[in-house]
N, C-alpha and C. Protein backbone atom coordinates (compact mmCIF):
# COMPACT_ATOMS: atom_id res chain seq x y z
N UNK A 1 99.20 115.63 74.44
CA UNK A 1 98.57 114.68 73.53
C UNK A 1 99.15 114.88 72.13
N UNK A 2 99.35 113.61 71.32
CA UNK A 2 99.93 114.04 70.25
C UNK A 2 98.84 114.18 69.26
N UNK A 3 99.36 115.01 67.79
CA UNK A 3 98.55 115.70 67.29
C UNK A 3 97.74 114.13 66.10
N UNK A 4 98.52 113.27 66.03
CA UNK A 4 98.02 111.85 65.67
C UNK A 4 96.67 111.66 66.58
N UNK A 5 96.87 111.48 67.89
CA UNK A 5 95.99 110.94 68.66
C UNK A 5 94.71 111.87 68.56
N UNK A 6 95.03 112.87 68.40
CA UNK A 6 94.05 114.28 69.02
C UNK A 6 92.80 114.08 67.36
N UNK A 7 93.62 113.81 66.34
CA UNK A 7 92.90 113.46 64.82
C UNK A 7 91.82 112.43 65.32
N UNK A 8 92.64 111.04 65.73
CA UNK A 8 91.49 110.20 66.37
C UNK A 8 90.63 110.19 67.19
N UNK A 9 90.94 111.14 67.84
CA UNK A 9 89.24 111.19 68.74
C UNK A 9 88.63 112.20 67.83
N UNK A 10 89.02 113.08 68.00
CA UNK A 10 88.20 114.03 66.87
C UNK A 10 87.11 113.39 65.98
N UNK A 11 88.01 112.36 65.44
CA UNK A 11 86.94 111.48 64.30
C UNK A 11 86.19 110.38 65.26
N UNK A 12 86.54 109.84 65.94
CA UNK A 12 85.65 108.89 67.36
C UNK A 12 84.07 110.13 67.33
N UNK A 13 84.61 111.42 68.05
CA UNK A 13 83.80 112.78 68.56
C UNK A 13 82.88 113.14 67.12
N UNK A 14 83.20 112.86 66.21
CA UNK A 14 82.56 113.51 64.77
C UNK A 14 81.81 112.07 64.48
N UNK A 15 82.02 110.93 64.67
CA UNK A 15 81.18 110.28 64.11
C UNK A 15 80.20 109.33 65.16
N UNK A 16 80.27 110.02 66.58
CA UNK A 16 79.59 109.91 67.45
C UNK A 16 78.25 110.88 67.51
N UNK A 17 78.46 112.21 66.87
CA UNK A 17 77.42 113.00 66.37
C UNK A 17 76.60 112.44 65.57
N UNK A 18 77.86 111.83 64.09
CA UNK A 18 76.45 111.03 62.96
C UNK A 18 75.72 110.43 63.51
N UNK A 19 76.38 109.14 64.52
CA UNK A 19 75.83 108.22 65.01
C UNK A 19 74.22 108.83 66.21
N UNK A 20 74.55 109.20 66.81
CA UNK A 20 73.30 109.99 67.27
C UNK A 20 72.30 110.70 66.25
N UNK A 21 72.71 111.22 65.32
CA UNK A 21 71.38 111.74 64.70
C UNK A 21 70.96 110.20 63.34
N UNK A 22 71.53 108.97 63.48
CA UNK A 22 71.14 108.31 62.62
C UNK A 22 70.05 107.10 64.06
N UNK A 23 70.55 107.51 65.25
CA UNK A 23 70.03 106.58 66.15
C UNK A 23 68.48 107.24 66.55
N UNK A 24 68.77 108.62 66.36
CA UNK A 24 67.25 109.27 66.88
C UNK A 24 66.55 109.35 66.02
N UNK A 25 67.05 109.53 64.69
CA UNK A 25 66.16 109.68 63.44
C UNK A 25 65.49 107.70 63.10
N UNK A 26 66.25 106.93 63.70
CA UNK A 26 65.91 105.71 63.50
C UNK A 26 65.23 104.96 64.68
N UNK A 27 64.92 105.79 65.55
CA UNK A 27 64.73 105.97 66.96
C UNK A 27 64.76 104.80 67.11
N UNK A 28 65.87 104.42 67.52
CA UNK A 28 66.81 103.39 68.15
C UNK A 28 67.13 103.46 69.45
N UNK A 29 66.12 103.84 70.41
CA UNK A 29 66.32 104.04 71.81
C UNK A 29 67.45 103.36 72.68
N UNK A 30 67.35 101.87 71.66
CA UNK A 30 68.55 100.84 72.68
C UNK A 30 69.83 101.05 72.57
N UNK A 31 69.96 102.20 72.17
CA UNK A 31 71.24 102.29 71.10
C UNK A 31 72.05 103.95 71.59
N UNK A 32 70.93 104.74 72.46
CA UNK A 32 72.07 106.00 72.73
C UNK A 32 72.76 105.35 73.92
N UNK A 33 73.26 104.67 74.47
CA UNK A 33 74.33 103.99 75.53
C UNK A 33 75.04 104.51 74.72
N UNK A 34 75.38 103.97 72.97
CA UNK A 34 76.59 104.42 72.19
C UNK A 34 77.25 105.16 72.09
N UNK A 35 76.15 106.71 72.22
CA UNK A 35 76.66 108.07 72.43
C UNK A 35 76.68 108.69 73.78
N UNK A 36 76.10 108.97 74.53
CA UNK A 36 75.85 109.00 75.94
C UNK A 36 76.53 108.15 76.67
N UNK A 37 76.99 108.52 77.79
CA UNK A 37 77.20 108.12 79.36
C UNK A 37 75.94 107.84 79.92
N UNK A 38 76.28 106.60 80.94
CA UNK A 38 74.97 106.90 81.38
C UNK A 38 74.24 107.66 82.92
N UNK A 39 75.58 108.28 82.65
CA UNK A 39 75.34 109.09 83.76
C UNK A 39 74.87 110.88 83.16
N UNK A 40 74.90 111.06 81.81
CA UNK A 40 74.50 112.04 81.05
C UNK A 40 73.61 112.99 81.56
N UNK A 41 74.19 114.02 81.90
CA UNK A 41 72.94 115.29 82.08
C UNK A 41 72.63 116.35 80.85
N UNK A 42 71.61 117.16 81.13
CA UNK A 42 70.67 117.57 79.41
C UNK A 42 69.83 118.73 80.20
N UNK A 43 70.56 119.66 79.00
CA UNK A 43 69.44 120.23 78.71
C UNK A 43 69.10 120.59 77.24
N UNK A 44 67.90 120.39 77.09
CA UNK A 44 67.25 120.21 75.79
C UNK A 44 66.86 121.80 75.21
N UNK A 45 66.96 122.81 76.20
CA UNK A 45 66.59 123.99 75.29
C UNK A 45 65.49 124.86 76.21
N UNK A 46 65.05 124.24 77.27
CA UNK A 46 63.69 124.35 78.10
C UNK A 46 64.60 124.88 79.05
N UNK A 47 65.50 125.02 79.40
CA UNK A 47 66.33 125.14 81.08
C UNK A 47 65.58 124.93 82.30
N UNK A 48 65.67 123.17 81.82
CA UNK A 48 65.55 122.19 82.99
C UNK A 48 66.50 121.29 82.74
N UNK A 49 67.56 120.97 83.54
CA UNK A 49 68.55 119.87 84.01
C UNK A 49 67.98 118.89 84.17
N UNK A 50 68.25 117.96 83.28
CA UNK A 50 67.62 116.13 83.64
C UNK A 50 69.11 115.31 83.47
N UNK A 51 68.82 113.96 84.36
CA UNK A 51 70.28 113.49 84.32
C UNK A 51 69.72 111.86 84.13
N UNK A 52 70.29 111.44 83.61
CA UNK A 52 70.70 109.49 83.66
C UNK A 52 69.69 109.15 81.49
N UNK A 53 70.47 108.40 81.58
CA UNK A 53 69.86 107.82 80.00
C UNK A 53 68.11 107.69 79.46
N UNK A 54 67.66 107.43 81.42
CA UNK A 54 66.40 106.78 81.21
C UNK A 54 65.42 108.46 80.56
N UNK A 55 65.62 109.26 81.24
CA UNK A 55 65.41 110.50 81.28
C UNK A 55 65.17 111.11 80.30
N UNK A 56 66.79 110.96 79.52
CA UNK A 56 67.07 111.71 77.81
C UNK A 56 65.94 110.68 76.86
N UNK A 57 66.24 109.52 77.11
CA UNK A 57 65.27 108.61 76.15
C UNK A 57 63.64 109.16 76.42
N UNK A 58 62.87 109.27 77.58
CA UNK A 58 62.00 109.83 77.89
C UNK A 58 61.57 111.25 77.49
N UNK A 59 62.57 111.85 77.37
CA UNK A 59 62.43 113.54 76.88
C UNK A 59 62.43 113.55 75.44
N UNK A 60 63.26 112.65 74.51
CA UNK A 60 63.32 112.28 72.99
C UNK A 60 61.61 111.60 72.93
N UNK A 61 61.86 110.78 73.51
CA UNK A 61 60.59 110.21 73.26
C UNK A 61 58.84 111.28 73.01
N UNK A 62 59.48 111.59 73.81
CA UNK A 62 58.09 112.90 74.34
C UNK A 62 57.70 113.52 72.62
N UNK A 63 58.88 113.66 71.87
CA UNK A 63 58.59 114.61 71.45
C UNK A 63 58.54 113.64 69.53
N UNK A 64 59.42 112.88 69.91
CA UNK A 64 59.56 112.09 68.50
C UNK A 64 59.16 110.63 68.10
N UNK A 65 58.54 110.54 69.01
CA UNK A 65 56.91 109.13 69.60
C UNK A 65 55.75 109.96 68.72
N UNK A 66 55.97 111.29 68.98
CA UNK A 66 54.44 111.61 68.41
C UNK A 66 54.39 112.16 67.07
N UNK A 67 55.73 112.13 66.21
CA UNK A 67 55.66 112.66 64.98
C UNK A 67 55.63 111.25 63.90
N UNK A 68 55.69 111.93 62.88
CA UNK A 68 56.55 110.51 61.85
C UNK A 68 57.67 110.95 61.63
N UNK A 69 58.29 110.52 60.14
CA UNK A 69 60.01 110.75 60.16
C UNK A 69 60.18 111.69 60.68
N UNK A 70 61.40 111.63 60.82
CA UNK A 70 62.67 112.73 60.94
C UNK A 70 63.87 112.69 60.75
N UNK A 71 64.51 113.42 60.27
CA UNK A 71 65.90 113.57 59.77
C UNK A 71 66.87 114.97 60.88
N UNK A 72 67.84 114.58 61.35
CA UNK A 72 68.59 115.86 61.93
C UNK A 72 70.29 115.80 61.56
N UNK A 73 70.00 116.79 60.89
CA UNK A 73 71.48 116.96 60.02
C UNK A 73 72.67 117.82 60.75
N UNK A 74 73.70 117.55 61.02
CA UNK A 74 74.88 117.64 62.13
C UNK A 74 75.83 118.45 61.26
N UNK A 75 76.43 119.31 61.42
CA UNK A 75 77.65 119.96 60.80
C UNK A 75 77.78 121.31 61.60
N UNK A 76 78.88 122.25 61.04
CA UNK A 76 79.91 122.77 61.53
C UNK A 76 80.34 122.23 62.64
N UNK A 77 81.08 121.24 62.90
CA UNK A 77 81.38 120.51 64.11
C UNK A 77 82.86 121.31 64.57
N UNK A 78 82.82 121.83 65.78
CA UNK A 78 84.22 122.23 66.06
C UNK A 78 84.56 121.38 67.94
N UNK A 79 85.71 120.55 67.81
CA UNK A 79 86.47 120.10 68.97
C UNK A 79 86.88 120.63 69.46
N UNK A 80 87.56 120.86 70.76
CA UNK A 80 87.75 120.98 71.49
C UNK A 80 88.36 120.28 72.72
N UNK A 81 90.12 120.05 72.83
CA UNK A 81 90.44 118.76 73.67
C UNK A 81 91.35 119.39 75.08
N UNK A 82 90.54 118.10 75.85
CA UNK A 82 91.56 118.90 77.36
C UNK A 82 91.79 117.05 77.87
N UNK A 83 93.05 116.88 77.72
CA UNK A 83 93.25 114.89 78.33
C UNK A 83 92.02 114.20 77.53
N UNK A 84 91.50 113.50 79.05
CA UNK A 84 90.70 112.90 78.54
C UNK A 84 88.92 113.23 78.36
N UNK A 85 88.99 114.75 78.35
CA UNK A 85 87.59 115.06 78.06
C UNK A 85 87.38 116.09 76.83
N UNK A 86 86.69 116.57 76.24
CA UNK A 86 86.49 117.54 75.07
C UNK A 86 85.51 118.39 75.12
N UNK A 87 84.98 119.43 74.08
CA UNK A 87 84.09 120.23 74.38
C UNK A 87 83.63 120.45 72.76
N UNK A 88 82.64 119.90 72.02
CA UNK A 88 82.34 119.79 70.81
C UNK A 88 81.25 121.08 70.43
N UNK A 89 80.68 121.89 69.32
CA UNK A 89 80.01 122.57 69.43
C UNK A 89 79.55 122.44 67.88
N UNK A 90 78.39 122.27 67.58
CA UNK A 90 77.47 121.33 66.22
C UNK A 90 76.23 122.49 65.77
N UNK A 91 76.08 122.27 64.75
CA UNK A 91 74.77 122.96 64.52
C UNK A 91 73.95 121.78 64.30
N UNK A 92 72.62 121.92 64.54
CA UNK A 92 71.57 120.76 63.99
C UNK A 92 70.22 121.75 63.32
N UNK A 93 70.26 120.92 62.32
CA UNK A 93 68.71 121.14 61.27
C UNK A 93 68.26 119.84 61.75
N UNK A 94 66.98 119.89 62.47
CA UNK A 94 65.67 118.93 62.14
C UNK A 94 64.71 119.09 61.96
N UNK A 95 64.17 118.43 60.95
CA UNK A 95 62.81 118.22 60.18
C UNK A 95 62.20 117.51 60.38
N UNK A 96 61.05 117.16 61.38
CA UNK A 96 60.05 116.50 61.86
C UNK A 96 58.85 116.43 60.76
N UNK A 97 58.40 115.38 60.38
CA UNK A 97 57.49 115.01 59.29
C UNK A 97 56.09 114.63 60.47
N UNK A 98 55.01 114.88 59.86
CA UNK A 98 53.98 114.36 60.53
C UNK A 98 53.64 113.14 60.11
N UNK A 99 53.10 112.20 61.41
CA UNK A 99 52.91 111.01 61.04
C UNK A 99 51.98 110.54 60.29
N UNK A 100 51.76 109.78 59.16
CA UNK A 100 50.77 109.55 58.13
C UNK A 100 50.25 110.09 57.49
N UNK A 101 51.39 110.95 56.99
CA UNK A 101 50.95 112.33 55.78
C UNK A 101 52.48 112.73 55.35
N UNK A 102 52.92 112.26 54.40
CA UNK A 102 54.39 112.34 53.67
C UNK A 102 54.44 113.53 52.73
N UNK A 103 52.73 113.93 52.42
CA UNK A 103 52.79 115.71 51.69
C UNK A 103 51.99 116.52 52.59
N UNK A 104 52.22 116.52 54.01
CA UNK A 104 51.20 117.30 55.22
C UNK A 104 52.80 118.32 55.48
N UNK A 105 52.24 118.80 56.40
CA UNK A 105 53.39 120.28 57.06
C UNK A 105 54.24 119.61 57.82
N UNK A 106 55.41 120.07 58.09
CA UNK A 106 56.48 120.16 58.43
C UNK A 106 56.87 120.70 59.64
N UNK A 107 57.62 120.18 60.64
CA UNK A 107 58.42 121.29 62.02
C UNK A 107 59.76 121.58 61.73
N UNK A 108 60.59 122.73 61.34
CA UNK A 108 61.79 122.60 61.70
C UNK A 108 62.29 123.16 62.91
N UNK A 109 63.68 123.23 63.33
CA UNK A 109 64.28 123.42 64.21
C UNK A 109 65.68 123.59 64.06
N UNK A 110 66.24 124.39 64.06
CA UNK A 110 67.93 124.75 63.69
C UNK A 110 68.63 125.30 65.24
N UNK A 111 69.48 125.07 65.94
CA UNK A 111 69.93 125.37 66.63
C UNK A 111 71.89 125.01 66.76
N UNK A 112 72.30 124.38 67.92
CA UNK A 112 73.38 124.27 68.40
C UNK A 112 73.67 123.14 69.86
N UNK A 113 74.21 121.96 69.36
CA UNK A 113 74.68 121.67 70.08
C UNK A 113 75.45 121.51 71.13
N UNK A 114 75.99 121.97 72.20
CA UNK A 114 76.71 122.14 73.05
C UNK A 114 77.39 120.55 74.17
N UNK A 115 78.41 120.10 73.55
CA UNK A 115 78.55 119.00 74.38
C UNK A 115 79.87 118.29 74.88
N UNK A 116 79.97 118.30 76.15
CA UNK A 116 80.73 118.07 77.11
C UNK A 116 81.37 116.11 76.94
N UNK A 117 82.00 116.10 76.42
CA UNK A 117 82.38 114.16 75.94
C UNK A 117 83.65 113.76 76.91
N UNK A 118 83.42 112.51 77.54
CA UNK A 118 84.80 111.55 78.57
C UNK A 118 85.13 110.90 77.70
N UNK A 119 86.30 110.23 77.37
CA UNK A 119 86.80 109.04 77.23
C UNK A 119 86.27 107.98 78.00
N UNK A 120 85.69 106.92 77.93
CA UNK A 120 85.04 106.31 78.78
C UNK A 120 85.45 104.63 78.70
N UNK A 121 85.16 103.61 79.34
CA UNK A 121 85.68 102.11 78.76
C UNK A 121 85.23 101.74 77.46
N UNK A 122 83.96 102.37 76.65
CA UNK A 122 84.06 101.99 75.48
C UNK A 122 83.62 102.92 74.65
N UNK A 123 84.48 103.97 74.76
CA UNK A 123 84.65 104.90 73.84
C UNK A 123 84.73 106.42 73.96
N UNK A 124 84.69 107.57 73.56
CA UNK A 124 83.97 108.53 74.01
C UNK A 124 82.64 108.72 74.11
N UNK A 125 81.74 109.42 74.88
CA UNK A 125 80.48 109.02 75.34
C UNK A 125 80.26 111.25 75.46
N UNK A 126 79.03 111.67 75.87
CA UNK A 126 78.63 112.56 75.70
C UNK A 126 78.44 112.24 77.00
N UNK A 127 78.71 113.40 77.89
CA UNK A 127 78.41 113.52 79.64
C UNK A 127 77.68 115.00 80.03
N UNK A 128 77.52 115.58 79.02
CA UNK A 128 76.57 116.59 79.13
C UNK A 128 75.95 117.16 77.95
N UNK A 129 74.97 117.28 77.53
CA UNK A 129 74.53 117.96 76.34
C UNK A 129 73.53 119.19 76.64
N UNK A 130 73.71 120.48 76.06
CA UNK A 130 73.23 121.52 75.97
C UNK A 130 72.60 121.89 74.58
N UNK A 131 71.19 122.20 74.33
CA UNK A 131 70.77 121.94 73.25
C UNK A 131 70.32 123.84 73.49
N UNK A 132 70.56 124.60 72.60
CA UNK A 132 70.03 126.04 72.08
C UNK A 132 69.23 126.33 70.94
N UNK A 133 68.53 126.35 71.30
CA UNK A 133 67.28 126.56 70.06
C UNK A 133 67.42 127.85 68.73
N UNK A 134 67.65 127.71 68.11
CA UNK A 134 67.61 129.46 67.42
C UNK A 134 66.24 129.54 66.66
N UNK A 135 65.98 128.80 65.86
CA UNK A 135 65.09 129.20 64.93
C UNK A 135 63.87 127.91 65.04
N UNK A 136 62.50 128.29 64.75
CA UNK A 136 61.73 127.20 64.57
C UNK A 136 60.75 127.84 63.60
N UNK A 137 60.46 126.45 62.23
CA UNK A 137 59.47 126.89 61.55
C UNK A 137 58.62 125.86 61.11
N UNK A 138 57.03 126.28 61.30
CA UNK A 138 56.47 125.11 60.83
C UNK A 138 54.89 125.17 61.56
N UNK A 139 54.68 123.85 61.55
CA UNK A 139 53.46 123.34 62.54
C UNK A 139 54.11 122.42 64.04
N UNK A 140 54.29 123.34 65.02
CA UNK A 140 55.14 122.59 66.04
C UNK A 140 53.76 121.30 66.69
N UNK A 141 52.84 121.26 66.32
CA UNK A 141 51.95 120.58 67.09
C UNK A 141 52.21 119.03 66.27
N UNK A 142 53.05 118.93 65.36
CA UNK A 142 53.83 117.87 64.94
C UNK A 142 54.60 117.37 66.15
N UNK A 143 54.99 117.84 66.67
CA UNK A 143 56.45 117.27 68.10
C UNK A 143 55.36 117.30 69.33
N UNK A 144 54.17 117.75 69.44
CA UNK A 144 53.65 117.99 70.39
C UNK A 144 52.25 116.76 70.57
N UNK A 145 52.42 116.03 69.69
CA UNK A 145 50.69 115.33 69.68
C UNK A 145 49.70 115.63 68.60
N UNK A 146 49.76 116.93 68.73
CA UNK A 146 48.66 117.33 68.00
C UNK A 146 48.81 117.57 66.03
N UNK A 147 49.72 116.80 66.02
CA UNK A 147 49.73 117.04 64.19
C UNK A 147 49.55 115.95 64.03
């Protein structure tokens, strides 16, 4: 692969990350096809394997249906290229706001993305995501219902 081409996905792969944390933070459900395959398998941090779009939207949902805003901020992004597949590795900060209280407590969550991306017919797409938890601080009963 030339080192031209390898720049462009890279940036396809880097702004397929923004694009996911501006689609979940805008929870734009109709809209992870963009980033995702839809054949996508996940794990979220729980080590349980779930597979197909309907699933990931269902498992997001679970948790960001029951808060108010949120913001999840994407960086140290490092690529990783083999043909036509890659291996990306992200840190994420998110800050879950409770719903109907803009000066109430806070959830964070800092971890690591782990994710497996095809070249696909319209575009690169995410075909596996591994989510690692490191740190959490806050009132988690924000993500859970109960905040």
């Amino acid at each position: 692969m030339s080192s031209l081409q390898e720049l462009i996905d890279e940036r396809a792969i880097r702004d397929g990350l923004a694009r996911f944390a501006r689609v979940i933070d805008g929870k734009a459900w109709n809209q992870l096809d963009t980033v995702f395959a839809p054949d996508v398998t996940f794990d979220y941090g729980d080590g349980t394997e779930r597979q197909g779009l309907p699933a990931l939207e269902a498992n997001m949902r679970r948790y960001l249906d029951a808060c108010g805003p949120t913001q999840h901020l994407i960086g140290s992004v490092a690529v990783d290229f083999s043909g036509a597949r890659a291996v990306s590795r992200a840190y994420v900060q998110a800050r879950h706001q409770r719903a109907d209280d803009p000066l109430g407590p806070v959830f964070d969550t800092c971890g690591e993305y782990i994710d497996q991306w095809e070249r696909r017919e319209g575009g690169w797409r995410i075909v596996r995501r591994l989510a690692i938890w490191a740190m959490h601080s806050g009132d988690p009963a924000i993500i859970h219902g109960g905040g």
